[in-house]
PDB file of N, CA and C in Angstrom:
ATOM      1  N   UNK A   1      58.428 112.054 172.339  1.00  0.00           N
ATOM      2  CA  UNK A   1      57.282 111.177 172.221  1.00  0.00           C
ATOM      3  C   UNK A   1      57.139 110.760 170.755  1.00  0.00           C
ATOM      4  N   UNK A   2      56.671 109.078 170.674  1.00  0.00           N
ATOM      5  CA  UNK A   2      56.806 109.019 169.043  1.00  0.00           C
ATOM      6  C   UNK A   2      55.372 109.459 168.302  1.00  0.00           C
ATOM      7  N   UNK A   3      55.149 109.420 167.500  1.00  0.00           N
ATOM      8  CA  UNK A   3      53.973 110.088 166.353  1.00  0.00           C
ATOM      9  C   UNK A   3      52.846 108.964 166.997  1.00  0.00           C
ATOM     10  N   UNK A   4      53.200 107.596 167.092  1.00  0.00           N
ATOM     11  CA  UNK A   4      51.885 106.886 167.527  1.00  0.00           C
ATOM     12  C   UNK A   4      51.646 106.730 168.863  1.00  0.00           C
ATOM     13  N   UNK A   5      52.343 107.430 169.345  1.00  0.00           N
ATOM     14  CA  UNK A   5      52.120 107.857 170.888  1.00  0.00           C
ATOM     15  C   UNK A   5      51.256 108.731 170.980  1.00  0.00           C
ATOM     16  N   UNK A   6      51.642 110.124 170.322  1.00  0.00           N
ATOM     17  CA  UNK A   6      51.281 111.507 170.124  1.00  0.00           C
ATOM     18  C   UNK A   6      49.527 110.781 169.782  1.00  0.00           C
ATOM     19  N   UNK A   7      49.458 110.153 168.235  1.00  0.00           N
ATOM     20  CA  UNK A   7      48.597 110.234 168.032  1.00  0.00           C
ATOM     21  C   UNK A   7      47.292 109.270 169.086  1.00  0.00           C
ATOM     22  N   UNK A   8      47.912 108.192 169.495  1.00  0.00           N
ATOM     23  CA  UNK A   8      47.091 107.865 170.541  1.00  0.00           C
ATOM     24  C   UNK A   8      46.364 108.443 172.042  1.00  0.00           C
ATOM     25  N   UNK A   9      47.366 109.669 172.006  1.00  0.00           N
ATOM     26  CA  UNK A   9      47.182 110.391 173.266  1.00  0.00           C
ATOM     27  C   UNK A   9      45.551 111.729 173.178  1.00  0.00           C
ATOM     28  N   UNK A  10      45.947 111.816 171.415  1.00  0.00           N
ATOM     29  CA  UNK A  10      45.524 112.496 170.574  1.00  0.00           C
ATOM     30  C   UNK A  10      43.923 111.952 170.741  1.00  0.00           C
ATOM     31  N   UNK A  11      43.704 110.666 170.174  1.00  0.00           N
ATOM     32  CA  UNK A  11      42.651 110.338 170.229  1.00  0.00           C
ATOM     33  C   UNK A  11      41.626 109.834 171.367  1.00  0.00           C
ATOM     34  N   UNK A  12      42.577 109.217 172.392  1.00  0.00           N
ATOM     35  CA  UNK A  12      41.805 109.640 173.548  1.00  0.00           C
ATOM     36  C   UNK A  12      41.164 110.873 174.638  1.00  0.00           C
ATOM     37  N   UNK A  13      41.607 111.908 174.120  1.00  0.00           N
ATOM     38  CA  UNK A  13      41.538 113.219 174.575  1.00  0.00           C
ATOM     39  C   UNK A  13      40.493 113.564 173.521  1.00  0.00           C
ATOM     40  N   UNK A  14      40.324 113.223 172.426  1.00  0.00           N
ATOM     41  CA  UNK A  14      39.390 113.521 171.470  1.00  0.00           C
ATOM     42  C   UNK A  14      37.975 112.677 171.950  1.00  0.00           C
ATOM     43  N   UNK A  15      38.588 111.787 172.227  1.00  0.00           N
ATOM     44  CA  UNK A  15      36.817 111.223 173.390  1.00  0.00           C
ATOM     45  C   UNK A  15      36.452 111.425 174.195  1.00  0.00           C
ATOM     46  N   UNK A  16      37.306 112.071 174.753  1.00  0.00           N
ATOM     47  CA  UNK A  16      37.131 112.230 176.377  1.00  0.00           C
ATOM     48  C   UNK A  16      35.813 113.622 176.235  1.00  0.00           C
ATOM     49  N   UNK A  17      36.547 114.539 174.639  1.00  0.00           N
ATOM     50  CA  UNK A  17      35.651 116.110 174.174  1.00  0.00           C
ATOM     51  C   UNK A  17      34.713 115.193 173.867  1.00  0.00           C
ATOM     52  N   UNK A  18      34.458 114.374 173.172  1.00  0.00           N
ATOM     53  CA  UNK A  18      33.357 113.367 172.415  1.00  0.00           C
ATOM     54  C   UNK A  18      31.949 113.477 173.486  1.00  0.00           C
ATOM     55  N   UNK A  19      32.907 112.494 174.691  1.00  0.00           N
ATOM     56  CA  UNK A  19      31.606 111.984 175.288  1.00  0.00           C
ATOM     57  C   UNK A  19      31.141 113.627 176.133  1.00  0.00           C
ATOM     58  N   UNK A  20      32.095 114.455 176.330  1.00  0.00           N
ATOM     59  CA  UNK A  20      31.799 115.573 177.437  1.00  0.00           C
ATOM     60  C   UNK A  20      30.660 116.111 176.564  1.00  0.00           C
ATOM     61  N   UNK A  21      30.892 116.628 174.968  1.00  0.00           N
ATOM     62  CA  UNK A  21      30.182 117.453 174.299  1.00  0.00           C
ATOM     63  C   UNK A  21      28.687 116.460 174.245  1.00  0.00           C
ATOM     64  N   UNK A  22      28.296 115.207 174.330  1.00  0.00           N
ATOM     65  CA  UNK A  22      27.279 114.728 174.444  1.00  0.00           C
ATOM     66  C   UNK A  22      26.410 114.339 175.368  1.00  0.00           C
ATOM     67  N   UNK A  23      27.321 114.609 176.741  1.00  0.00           N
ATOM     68  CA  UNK A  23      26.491 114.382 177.905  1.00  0.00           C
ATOM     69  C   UNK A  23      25.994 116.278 177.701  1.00  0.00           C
ATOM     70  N   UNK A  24      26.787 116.992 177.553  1.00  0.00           N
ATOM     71  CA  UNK A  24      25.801 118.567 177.317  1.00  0.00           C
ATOM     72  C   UNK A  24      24.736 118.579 176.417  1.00  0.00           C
ATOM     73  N   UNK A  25      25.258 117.708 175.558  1.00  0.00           N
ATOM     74  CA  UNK A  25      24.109 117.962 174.375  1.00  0.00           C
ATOM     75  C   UNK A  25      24.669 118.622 173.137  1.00  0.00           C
ATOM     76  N   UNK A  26      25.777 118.887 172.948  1.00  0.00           N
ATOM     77  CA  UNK A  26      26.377 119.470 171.413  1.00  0.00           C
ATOM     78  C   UNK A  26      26.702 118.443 170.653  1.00  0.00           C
ATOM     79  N   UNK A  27      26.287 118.460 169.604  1.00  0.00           N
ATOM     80  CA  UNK A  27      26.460 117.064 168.754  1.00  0.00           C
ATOM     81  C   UNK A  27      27.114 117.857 167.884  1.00  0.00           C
ATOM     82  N   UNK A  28      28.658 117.410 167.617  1.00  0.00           N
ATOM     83  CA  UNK A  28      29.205 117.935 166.421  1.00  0.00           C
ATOM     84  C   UNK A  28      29.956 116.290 165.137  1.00  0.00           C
ATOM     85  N   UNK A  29      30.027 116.876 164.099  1.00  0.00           N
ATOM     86  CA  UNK A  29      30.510 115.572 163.117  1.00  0.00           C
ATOM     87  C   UNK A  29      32.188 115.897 163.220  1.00  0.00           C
ATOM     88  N   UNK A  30      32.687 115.518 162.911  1.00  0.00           N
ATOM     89  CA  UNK A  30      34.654 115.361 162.386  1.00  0.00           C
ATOM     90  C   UNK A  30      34.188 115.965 160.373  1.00  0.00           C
ATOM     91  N   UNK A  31      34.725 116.476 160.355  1.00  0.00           N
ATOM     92  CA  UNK A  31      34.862 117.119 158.941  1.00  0.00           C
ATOM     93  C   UNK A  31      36.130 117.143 158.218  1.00  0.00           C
ATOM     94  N   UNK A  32      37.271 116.904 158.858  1.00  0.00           N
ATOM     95  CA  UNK A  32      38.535 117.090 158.677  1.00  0.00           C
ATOM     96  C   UNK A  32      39.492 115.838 159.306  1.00  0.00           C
ATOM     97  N   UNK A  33      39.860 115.265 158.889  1.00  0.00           N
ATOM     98  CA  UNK A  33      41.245 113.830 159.555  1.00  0.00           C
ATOM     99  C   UNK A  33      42.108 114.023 159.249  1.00  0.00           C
ATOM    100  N   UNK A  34      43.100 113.095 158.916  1.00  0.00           N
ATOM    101  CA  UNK A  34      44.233 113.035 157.905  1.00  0.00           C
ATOM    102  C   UNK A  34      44.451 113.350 156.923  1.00  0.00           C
ATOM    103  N   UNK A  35      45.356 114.381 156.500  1.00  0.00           N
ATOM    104  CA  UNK A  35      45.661 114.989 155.260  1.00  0.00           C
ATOM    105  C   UNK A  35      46.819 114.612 154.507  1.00  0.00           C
ATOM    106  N   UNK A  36      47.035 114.087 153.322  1.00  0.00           N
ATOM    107  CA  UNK A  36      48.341 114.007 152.481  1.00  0.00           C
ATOM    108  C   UNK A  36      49.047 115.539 152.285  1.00  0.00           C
ATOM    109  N   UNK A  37      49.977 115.629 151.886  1.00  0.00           N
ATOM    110  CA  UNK A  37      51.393 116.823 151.688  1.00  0.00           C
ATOM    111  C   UNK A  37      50.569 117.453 150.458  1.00  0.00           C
ATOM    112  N   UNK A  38      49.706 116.730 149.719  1.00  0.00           N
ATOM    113  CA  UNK A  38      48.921 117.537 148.271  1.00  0.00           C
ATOM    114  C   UNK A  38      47.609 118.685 149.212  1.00  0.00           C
ATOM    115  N   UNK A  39      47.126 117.522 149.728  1.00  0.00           N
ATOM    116  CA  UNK A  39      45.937 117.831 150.149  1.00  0.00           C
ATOM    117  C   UNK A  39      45.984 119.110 151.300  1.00  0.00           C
ATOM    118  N   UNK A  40      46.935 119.520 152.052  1.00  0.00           N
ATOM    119  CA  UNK A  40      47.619 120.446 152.928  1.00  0.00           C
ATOM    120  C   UNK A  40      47.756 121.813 152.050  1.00  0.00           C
ATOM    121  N   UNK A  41      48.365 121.317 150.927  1.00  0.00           N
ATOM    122  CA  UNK A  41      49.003 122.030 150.299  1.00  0.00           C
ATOM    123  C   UNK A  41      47.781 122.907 149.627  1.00  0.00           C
ATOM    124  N   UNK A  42      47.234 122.251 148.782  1.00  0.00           N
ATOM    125  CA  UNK A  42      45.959 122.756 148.353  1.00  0.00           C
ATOM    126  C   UNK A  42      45.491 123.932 149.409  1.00  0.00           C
ATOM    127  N   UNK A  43      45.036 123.926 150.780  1.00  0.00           N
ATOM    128  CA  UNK A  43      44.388 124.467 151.297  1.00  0.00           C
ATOM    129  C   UNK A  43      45.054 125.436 151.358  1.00  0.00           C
ATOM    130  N   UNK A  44      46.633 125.378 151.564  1.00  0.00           N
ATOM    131  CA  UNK A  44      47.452 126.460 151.991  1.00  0.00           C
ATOM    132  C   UNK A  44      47.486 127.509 150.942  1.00  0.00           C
ATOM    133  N   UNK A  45      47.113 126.674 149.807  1.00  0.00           N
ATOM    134  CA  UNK A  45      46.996 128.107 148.620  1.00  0.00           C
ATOM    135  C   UNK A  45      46.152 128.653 148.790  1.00  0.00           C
ATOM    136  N   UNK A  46      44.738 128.040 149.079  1.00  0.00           N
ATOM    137  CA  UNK A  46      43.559 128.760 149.212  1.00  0.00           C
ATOM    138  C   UNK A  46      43.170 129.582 150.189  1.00  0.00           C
ATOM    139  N   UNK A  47      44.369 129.542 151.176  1.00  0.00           N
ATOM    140  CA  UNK A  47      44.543 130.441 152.057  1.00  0.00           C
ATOM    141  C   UNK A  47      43.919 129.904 153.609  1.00  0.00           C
ATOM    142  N   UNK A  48      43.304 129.127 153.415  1.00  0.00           N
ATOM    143  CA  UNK A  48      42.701 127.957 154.730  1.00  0.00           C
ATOM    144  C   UNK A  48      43.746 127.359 155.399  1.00  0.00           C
ATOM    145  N   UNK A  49      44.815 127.695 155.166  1.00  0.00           N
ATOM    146  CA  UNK A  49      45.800 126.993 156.446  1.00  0.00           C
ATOM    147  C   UNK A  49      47.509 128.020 155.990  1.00  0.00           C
ATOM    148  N   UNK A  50      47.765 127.626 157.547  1.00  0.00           N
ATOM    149  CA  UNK A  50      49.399 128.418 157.634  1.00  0.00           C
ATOM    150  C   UNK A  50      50.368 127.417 157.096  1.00  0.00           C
ATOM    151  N   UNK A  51      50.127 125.974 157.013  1.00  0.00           N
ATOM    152  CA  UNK A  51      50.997 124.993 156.866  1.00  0.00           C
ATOM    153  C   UNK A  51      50.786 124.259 155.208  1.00  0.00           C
ATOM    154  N   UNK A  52      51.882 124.896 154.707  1.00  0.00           N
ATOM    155  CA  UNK A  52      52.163 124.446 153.316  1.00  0.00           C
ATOM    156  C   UNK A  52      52.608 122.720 152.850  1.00  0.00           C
ATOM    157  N   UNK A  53      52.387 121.787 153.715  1.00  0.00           N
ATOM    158  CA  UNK A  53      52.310 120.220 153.341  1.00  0.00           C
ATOM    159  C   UNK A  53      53.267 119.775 153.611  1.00  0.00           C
ATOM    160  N   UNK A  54      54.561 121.235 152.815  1.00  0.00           N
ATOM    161  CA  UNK A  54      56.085 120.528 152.806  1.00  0.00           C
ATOM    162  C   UNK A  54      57.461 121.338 153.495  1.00  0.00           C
ATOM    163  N   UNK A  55      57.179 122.090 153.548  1.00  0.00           N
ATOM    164  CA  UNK A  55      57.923 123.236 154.413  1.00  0.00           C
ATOM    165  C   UNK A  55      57.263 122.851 156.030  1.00  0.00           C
ATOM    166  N   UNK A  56      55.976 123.052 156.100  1.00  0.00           N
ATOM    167  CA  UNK A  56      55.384 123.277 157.189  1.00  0.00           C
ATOM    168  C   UNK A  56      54.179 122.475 157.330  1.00  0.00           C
ATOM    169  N   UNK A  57      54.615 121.392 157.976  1.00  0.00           N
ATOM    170  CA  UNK A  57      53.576 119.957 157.923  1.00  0.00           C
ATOM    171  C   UNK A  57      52.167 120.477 159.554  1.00  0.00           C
ATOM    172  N   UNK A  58      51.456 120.244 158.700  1.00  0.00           N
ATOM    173  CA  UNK A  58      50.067 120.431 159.684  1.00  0.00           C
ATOM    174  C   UNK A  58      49.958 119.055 160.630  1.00  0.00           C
ATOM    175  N   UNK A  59      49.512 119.664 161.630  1.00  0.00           N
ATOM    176  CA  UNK A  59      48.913 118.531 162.731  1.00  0.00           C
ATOM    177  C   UNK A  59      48.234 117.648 161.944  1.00  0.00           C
ATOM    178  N   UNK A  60      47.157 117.747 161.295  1.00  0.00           N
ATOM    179  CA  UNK A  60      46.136 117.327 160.564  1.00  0.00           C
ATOM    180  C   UNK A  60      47.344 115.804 159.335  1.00  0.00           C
ATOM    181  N   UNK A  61      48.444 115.848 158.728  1.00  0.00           N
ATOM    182  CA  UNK A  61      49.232 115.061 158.448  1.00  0.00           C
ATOM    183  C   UNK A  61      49.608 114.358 158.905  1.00  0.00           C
ATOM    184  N   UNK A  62      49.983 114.400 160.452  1.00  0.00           N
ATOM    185  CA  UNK A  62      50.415 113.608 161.851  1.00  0.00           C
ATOM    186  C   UNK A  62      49.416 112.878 162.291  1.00  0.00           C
ATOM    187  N   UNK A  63      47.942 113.048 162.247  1.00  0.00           N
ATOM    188  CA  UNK A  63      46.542 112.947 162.528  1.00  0.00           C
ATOM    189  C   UNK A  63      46.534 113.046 164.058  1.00  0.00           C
ATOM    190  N   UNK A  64      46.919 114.484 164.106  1.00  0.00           N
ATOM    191  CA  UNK A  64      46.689 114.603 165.638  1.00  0.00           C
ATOM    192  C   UNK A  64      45.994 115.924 165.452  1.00  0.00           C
ATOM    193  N   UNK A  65      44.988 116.193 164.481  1.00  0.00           N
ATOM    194  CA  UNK A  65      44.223 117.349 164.537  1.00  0.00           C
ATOM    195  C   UNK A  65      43.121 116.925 164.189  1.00  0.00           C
ATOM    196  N   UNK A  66      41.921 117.408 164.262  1.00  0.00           N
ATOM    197  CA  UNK A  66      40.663 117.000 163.637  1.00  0.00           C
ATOM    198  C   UNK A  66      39.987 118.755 163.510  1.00  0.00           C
ATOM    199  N   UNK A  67      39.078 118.912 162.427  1.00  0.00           N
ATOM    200  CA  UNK A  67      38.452 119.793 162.306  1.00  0.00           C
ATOM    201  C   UNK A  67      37.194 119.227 162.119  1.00  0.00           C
ATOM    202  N   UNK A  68      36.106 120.239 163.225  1.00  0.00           N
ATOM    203  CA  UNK A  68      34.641 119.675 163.406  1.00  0.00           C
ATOM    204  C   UNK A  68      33.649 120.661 163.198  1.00  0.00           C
ATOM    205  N   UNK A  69      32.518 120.354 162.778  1.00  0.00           N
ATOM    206  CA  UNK A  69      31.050 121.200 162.613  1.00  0.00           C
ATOM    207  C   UNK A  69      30.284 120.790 163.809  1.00  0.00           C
ATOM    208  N   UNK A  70      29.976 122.157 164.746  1.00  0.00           N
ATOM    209  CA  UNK A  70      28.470 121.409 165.380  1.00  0.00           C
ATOM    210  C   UNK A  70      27.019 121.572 164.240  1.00  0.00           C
ATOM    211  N   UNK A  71      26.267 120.679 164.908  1.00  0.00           N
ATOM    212  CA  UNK A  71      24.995 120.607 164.432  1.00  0.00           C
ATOM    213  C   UNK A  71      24.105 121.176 164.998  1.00  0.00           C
ATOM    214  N   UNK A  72      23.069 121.912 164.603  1.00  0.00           N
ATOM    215  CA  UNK A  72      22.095 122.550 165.398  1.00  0.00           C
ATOM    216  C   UNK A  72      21.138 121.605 165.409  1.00  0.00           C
ATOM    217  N   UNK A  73      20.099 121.837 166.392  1.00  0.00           N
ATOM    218  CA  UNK A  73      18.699 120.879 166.627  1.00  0.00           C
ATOM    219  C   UNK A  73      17.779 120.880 165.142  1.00  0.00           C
ATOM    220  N   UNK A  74      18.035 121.246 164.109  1.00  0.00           N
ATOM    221  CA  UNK A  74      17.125 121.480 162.809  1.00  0.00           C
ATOM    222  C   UNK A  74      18.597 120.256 162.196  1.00  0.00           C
ATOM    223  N   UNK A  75      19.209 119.854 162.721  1.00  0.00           N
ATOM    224  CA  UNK A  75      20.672 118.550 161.670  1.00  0.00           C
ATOM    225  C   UNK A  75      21.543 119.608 160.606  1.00  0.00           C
ATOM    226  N   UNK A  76      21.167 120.805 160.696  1.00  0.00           N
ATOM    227  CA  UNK A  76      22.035 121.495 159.934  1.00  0.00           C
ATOM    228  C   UNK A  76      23.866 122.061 160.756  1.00  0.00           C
ATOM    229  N   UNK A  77      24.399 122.137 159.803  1.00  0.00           N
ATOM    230  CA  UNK A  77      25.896 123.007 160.604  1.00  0.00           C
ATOM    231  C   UNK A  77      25.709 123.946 160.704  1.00  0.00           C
ATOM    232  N   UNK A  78      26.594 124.635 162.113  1.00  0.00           N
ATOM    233  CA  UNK A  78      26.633 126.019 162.310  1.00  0.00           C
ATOM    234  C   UNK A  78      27.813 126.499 161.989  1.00  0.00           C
ATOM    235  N   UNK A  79      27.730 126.907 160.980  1.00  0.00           N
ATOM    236  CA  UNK A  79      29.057 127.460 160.546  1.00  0.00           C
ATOM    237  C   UNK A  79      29.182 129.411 160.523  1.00  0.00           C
ATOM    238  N   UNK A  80      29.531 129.100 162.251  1.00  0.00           N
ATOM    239  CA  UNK A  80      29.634 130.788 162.615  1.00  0.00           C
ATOM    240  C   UNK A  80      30.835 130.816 163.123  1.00  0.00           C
ATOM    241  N   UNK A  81      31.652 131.817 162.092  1.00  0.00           N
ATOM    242  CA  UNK A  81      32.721 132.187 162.389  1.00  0.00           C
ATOM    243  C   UNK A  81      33.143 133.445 163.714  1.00  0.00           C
ATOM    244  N   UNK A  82      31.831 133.508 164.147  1.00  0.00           N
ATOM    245  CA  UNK A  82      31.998 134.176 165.625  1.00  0.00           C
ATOM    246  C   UNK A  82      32.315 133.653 166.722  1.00  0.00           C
ATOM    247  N   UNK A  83      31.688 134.260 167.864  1.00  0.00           N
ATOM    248  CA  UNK A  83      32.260 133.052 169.070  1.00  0.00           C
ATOM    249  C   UNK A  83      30.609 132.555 169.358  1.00  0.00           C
ATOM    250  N   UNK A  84      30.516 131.340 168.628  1.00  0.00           N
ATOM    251  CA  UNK A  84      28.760 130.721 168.813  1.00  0.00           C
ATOM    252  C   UNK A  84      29.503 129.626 169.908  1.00  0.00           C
ATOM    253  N   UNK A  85      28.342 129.730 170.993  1.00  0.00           N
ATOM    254  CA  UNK A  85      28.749 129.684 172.766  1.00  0.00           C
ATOM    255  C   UNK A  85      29.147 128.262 172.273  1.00  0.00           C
ATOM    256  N   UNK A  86      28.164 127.037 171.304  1.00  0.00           N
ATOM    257  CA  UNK A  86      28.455 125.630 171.698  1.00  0.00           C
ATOM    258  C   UNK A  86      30.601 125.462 171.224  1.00  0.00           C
ATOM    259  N   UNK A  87      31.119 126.209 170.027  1.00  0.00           N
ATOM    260  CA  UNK A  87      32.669 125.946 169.614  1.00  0.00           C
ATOM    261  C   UNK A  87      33.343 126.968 170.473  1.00  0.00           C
ATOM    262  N   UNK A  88      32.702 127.833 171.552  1.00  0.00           N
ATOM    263  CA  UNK A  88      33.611 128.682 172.380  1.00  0.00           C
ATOM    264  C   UNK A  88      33.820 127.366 173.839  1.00  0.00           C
ATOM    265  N   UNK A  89      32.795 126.740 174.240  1.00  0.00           N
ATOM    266  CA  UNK A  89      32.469 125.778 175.291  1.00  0.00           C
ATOM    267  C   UNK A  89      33.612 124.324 174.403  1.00  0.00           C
ATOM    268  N   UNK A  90      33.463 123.874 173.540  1.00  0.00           N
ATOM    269  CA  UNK A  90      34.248 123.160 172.936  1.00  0.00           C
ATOM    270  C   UNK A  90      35.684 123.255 173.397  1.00  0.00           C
ATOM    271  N   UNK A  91      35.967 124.376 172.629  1.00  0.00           N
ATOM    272  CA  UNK A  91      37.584 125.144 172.482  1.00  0.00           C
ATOM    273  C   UNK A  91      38.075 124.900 174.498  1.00  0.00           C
ATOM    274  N   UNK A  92      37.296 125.268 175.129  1.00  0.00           N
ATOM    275  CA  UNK A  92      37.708 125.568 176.777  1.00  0.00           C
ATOM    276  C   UNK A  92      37.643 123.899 177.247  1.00  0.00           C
ATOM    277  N   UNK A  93      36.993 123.382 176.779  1.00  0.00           N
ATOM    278  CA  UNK A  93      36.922 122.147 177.434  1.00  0.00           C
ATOM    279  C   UNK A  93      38.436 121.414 177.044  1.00  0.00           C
ATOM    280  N   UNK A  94      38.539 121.479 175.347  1.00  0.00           N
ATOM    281  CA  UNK A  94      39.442 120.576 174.702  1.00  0.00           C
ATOM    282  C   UNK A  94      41.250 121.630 175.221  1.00  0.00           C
ATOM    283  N   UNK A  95      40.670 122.549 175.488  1.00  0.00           N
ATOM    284  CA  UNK A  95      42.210 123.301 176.167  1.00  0.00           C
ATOM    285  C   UNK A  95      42.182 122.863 177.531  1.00  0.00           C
ATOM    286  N   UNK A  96      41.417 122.741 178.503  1.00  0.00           N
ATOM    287  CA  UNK A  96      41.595 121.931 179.543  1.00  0.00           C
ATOM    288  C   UNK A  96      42.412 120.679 179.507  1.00  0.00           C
ATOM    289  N   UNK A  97      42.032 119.997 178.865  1.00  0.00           N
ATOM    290  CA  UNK A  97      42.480 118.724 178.633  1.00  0.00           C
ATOM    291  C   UNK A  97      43.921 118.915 177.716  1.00  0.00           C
ATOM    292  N   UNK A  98      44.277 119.462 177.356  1.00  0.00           N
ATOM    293  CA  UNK A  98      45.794 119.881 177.582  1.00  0.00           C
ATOM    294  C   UNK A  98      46.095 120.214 175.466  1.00  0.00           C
ATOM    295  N   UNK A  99      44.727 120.224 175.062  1.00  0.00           N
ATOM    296  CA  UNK A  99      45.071 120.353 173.429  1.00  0.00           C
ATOM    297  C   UNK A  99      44.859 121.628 172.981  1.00  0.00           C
ATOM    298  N   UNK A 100      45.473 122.341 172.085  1.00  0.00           N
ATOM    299  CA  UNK A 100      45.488 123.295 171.422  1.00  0.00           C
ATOM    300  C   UNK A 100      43.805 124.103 170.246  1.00  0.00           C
ATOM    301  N   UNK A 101      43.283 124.920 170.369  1.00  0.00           N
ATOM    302  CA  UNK A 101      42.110 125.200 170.087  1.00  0.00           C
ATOM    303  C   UNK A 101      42.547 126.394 168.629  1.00  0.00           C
ATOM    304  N   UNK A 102      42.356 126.056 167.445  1.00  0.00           N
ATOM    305  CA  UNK A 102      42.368 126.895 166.544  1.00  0.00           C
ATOM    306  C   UNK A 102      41.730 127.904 167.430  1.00  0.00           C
ATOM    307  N   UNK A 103      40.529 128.283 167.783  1.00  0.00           N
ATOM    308  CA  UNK A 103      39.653 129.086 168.242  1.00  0.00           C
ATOM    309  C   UNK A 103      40.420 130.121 169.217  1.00  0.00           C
ATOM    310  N   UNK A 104      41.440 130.043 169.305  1.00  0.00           N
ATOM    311  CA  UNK A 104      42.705 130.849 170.169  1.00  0.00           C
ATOM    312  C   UNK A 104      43.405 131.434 169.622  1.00  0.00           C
ATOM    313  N   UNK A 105      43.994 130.839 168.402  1.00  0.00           N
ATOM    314  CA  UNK A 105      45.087 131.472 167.823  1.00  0.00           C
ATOM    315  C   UNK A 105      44.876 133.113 167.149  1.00  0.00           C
ATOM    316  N   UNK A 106      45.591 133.393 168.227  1.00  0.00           N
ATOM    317  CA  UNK A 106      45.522 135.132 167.476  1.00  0.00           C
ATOM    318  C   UNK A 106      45.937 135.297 165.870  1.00  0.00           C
ATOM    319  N   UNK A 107      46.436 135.453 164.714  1.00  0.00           N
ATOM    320  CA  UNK A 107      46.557 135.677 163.638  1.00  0.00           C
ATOM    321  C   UNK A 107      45.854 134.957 162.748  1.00  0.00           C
ATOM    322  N   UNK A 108      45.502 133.623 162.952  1.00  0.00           N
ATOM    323  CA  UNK A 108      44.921 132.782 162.411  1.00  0.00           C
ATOM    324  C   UNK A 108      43.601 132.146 163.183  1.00  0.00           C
ATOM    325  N   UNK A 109      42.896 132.728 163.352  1.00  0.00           N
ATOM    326  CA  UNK A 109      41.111 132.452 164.044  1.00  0.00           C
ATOM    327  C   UNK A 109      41.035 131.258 163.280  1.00  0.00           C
ATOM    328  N   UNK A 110      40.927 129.723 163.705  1.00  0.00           N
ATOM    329  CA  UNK A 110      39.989 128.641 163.485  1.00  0.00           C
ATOM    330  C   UNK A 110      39.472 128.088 164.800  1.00  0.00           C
ATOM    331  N   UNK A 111      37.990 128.426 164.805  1.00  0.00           N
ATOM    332  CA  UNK A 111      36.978 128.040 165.891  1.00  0.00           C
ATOM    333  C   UNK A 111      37.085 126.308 165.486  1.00  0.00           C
ATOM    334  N   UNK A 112      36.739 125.873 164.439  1.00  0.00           N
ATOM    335  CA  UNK A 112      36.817 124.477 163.953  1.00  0.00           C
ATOM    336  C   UNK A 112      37.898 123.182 164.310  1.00  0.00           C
ATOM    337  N   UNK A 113      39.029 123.843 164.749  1.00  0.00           N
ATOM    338  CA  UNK A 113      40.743 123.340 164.464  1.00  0.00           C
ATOM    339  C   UNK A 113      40.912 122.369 166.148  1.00  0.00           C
ATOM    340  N   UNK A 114      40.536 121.555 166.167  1.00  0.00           N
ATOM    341  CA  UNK A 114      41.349 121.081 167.517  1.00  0.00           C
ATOM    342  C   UNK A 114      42.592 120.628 166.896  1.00  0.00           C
ATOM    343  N   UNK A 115      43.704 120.486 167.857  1.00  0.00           N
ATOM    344  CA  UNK A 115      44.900 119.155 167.705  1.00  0.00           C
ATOM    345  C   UNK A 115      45.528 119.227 169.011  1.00  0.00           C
ATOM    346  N   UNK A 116      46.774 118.307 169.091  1.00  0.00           N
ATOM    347  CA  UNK A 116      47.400 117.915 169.978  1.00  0.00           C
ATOM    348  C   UNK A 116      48.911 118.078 169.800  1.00  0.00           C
TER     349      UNK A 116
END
């Protein structure tokens, strides 16, 4: 499959979580898109990602990843690195639909991480 395939497949599956998470009522923002080989890289030092930019290119480079915040009813983020029910309900929906859930990955826990 080519990259603008991938990524188109990518982004309709990302609406499909869009509109599901808003007919429930979870309103979350996109915090994370497309990343350059610097910008990857950076994180990978800081220890926020397995994928070093250039050895090991992230979904997030391909732009078939997005990383998201929900919002609570006060407009603030919930940034709980536990299993907070609205990014555990997220993660199950967007794995239904056939995409990969940071919120799974055994060695590397990101509740935040969708891609495709």
């Amino acid at each position: 499959m080519s990259n603008t395939l991938a990524r188109v497949k990518f982004n309709q599956k990302f609406g499909l979580l869009s509109v599901w998470a808003s007919i429930q009522g979870i309103l979350f923002i996109c915090t994370s898109y497309s990343r350059t080989a610097a910008e990857q890289h950076k994180l990978f030092l800081e220890g926020k990602s397995r994928c070093d930019g250039y050895e090991k290119i992230s979904m997030h480079q391909l732009d078939r990843a997005r990383d998201i915040a929900v919002v609570n009813g006060a407009g603030g983020i919930v940034n709980d690195y536990g299993d907070h029910p609205d990014y555990m309900r997220l993660g199950e929906v967007w794995e239904a639909l056939g995409g990969r859930w940071g919120g799974s990955w055994e060695n590397f826990r990101d509740i935040f991480h969708f891609e495709l």
